[in-house]
C-alpha atoms as a PDB file:
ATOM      1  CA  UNK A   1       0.000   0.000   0.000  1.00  0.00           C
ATOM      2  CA  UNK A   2       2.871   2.455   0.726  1.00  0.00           C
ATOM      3  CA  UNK A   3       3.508   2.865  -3.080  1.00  0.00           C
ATOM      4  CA  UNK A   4       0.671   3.408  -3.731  1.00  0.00           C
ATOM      5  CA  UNK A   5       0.997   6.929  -1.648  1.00  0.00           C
ATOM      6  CA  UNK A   6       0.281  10.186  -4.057  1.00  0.00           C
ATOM      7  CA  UNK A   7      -0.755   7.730  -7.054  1.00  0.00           C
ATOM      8  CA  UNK A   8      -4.057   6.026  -5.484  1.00  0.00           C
ATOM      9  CA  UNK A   9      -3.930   6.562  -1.477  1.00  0.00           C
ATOM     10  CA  UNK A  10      -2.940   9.872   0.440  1.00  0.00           C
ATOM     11  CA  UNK A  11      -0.599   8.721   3.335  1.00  0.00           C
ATOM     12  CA  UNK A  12      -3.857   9.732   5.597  1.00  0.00           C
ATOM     13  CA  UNK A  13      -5.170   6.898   4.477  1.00  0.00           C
ATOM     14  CA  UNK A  14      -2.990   4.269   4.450  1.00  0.00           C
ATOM     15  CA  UNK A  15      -2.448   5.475   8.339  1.00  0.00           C
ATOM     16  CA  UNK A  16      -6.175   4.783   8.858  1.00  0.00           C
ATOM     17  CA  UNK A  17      -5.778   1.736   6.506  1.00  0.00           C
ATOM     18  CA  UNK A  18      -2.772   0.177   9.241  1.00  0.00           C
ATOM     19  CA  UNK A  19      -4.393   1.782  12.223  1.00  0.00           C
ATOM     20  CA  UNK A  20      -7.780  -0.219  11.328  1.00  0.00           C
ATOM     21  CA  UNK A  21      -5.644  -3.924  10.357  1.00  0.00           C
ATOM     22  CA  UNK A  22      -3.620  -3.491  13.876  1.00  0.00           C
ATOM     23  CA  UNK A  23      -6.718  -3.057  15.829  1.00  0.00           C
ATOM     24  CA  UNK A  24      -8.544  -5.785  13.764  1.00  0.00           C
ATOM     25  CA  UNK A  25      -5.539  -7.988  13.932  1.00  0.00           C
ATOM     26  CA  UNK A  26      -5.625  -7.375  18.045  1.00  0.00           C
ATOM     27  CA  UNK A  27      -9.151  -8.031  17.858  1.00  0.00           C
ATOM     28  CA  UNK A  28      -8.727 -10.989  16.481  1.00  0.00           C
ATOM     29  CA  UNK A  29      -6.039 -12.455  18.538  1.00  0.00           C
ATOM     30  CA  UNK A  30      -7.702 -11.508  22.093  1.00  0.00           C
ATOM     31  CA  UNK A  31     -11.670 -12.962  20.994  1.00  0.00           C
ATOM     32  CA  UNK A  32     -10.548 -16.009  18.926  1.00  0.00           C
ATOM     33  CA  UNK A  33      -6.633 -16.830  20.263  1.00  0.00           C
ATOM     34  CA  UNK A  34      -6.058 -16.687  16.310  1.00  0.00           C
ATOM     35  CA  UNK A  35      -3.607 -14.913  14.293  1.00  0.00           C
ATOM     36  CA  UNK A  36      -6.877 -14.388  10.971  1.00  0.00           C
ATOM     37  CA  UNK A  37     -10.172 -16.267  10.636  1.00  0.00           C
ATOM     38  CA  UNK A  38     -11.870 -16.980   7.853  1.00  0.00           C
ATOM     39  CA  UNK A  39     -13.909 -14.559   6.527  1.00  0.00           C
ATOM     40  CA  UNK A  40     -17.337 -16.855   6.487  1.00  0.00           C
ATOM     41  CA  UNK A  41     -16.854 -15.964  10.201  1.00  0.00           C
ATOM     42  CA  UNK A  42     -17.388 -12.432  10.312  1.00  0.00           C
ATOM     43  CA  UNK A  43     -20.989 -12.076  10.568  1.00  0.00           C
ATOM     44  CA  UNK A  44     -22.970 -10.374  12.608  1.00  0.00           C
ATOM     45  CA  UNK A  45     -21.881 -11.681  16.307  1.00  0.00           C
ATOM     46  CA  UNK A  46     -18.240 -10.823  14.825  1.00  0.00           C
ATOM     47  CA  UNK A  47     -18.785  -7.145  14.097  1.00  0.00           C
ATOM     48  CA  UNK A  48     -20.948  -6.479  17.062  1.00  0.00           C
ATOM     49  CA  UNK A  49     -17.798  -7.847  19.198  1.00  0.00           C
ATOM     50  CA  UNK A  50     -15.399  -5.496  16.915  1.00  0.00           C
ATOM     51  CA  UNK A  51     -17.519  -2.495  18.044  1.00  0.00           C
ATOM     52  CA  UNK A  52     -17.936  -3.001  21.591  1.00  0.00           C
ATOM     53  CA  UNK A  53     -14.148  -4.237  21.992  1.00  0.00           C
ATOM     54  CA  UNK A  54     -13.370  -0.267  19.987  1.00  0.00           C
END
């Protein structure tokens, strides 16, 4: 995504863009003990957890 910067993405956004992944990624790791999941998983349950753990 960084070369991307100035041609497709302003660096704002690919800050948001790793901000989002590492709190996803933490997310993920502290609910399910896993480093990903697949993403059949991520339904409803899955996104109300992502909220309240924000």
């Amino acid at each position: 995504m960084d070369s991307l910067i100035g041609k497709d993405f302003a660096a704002g956004t690919a800050e948001r863009y790793r901000t989002c992944k590492k709190h996803l990624t933490d997310f993920v790791k502290k609910k399910y003990k896993k480093n990903d999941i697949p993403v059949q998983d991520v339904d409803h349950k899955f996104i109300t957890g992502l909220e309240y753990y924000l």
